[in-house]
Structures are given as structure tokens and as C-alpha cells.
Protein backbone atom coordinates (compact mmCIF):
# COMPACT_ATOMS: atom_id res chain seq x y z
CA UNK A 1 6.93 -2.70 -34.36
CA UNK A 2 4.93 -0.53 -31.73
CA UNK A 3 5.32 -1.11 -27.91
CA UNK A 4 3.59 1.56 -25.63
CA UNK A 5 5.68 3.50 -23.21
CA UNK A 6 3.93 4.14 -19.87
CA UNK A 7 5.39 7.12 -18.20
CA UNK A 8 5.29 8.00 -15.40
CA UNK A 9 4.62 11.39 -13.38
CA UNK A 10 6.73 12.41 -10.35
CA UNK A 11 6.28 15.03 -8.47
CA UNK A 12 8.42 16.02 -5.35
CA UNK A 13 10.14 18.57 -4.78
CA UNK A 14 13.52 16.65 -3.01
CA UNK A 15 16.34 16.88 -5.04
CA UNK A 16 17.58 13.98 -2.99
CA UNK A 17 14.06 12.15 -2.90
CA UNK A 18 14.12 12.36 -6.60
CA UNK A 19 17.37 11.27 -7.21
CA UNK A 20 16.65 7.68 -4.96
CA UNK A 21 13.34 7.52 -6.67
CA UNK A 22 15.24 7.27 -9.98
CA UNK A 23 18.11 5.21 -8.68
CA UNK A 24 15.50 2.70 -7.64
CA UNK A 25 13.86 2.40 -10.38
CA UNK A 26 16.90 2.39 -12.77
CA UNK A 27 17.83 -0.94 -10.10
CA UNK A 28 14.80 -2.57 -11.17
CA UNK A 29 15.58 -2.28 -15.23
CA UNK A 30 11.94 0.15 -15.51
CA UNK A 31 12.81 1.79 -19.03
CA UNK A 32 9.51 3.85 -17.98
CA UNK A 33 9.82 7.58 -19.22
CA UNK A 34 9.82 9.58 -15.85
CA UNK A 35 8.33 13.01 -15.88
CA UNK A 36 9.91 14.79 -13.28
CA UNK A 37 7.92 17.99 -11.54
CA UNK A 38 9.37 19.94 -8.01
CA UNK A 39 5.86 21.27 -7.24
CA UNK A 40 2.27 21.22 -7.63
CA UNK A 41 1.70 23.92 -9.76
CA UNK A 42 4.10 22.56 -12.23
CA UNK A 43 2.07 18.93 -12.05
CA UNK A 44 -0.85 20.37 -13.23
CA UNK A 45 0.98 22.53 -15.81
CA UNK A 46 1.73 18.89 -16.99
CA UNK A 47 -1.72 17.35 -16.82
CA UNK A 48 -3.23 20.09 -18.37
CA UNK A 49 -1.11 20.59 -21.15
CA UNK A 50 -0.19 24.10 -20.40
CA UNK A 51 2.62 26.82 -19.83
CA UNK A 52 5.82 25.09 -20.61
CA UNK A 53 4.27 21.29 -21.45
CA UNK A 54 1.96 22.81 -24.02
CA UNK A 55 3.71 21.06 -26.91
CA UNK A 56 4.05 17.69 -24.93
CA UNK A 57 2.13 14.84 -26.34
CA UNK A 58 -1.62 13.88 -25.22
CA UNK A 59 -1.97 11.17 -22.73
CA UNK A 60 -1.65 10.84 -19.14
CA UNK A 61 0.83 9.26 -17.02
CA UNK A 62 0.65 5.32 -16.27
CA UNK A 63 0.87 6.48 -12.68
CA UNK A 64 1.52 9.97 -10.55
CA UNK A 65 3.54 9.61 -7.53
CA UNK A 66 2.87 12.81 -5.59
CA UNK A 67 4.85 13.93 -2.30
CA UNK A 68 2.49 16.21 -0.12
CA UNK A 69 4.44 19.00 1.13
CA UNK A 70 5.23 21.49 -1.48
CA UNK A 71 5.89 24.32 -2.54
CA UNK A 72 2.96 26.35 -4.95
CA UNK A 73 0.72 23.62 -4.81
CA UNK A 74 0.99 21.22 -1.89
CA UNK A 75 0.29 17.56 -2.90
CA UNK A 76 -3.18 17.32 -1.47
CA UNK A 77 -4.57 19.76 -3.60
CA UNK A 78 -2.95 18.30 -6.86
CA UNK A 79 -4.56 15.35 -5.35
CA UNK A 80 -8.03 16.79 -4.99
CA UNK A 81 -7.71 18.42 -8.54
CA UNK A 82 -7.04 15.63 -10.47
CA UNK A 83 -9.56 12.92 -8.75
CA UNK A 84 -12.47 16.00 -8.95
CA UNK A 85 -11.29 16.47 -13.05
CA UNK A 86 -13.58 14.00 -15.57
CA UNK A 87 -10.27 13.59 -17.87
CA UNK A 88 -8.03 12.84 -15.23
CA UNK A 89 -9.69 11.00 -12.78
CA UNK A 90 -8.67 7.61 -13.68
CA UNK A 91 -4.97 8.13 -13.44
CA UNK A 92 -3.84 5.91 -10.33
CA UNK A 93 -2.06 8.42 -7.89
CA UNK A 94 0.48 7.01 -5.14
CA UNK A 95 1.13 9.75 -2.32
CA UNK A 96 4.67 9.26 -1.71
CA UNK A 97 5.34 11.63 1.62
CA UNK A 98 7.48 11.16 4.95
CA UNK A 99 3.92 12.46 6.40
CA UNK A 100 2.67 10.19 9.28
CA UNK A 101 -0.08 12.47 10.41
CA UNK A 102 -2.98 10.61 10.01
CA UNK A 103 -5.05 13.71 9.09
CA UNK A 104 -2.77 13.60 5.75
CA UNK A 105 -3.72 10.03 5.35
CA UNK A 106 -7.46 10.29 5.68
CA UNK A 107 -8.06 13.51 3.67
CA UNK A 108 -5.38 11.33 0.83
CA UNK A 109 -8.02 8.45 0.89
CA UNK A 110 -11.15 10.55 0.64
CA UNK A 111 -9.93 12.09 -2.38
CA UNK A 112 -9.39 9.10 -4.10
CA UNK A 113 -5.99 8.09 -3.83
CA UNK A 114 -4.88 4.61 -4.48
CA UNK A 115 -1.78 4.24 -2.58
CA UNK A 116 -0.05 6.35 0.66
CA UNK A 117 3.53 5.43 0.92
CA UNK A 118 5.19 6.90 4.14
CA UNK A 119 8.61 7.24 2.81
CA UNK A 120 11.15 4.57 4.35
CA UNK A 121 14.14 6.55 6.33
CA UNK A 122 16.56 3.81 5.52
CA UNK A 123 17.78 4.06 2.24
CA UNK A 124 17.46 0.54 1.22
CA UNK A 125 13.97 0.12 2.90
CA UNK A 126 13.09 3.06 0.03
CA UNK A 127 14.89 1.33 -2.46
CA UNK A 128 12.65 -1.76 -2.13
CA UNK A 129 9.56 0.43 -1.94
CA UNK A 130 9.86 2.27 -4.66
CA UNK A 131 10.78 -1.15 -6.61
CA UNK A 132 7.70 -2.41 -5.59
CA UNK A 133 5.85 0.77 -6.33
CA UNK A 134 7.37 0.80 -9.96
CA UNK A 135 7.35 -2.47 -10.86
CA UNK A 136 3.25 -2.98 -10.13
CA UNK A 137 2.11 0.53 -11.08
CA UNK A 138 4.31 0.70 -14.01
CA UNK A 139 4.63 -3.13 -15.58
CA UNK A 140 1.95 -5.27 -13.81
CA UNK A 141 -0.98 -2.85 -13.44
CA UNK A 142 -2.86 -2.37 -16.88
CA UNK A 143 -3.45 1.40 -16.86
CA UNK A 144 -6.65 3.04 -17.63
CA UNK A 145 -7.07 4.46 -21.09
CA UNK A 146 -5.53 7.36 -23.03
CA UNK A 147 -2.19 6.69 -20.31
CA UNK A 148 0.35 5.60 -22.94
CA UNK A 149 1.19 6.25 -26.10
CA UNK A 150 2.78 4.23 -29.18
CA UNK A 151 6.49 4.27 -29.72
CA UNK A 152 8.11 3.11 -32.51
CA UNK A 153 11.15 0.57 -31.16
CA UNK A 154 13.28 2.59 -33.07
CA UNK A 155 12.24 5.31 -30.36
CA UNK A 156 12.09 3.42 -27.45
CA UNK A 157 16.23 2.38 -28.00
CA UNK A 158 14.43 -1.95 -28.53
């Protein structure tokens, strides 16, 4: 029996960020893989198949959720490289950044991005937003194609 696994790509470079992006998605039962990337330059190592994710399988994330301030690479420029790339262009990108300056917002939305999250300073208000963020991107959007793979349920732990 074959399922497909959506994974998805996250790319922040908060230890702490990371770990309640996780949490909350662990909360909602998402059995999602979650690619995990501290910088920019390490995203599109991932994208493109290079460096150290050479050997990783073809297919694009279900969804990237991409913090803006980084290190390397800042987020806007990931942004602006993927929505500008013919083979990646069609993966749905959610800025994830405590970034209120609208300049950040506007320059997001030109590029193509399909969701800005300002990240919620109460630790339950993120918990619910990345819920919501997981459960639509991840379960209830149908992602474009070439963004999962088949897994065997023997794989997958079903």
C-alpha cells in the first residue's frame, strides 16, 4: 500500500523557534517529514539538490516556511529565488518572521509569497498558528506536482 508523504521545508534559524514549530505540529498529530534548515544558503542547498542534500530524493516540499532574518541568505532572497526558478515556483511558501515592518511584507507579496505570518509572542498564540499553518498547508491543501513522493506504509511506520 502507497500513501505519499508531504514534507515539509523549514527554514529558521531559532533554535527555540524551531523547537515550538515542531512541538506544534507534533500537538496536532502531522506525521509530515520536516526538513529542518538554519539559513538560506542551506534552503537552497536543499531545493537544488546540492552540497550536502545531493543524495536526497527528487521532489519538493508540500510547503516552505521561511523566517526572514538570517544568516547567509536572508529569507527574502530565498524567497525571490525560488518564485523567479521555473522548477520551483509552484511550491507554496509561508514567511514565518517576528518582522512587522511593512516594507518586509510588501517586498514578501511581490515575490510571490502565499502566506506572511508575524510570529505570535505568546507561546500558545504560536502554538495555534502554526496548527493552523500545518494542518491546511500540509493535510488540506492539495500540493502542486512533483511535492511528494510514494512511501511504502512499511516506511511511513502505518
Amino acid at each position: 500500500m502507497n500513501i505519499e508523504l508531504k514534507s515539509i521545508l523549514l527554514v529558521d534559524d531559532s533554535p527555540r523557534d524551531v523547537e515550538l514549530t515542531l512541538n506544534a505540529l507534533a500537538q496536532n498529530n502531522l506525521a509530515n517529514e520536516v526538513v529542518i534548515v538554519g539559513d538560506g544558503a542551506d534552503a537552497l542547498n536543499y531545493l537544488y539538490r546540492r552540497g550536502s542534500f545531493a543524495a536526497r530524493p527528487a521532489g519538493n516540499p508540500a510547503v516552505v516556511l521561511l523566517d526572514l532574518k538570517m544568516p547567509l541568505v536572508n529569507g527574502v532572497e530565498v524567497l525571490r529565488q525560488i518564485k523567479s526558478d521555473p522548477q520551483l515556483k509552484m511550491i507554496p511558501v509561508v514567511v514565518m518572521t517576528s518582522s512587522r515592518e511593512e516594507s518586509d511584507l510588501v517586498t514578501s507579496y511581490e515575490l510571490g509569497v502565499n502566506a506572511y505570518i508575524v510570529k505570535p509572542v505568546n507561546f500558545q498564540e504560536f502554538v495555534t498558528a502554526v496548527k493552523l499553518l500545518g494542518s491546511f498547508w500540509a493535510v488540506v491543501n492539495e500540493p502542486p506536482p512533483g511535492s511528494v513522493r510514494p512511501v511504502r506504509a512499511k516506511e511511513s511506520g502505518r
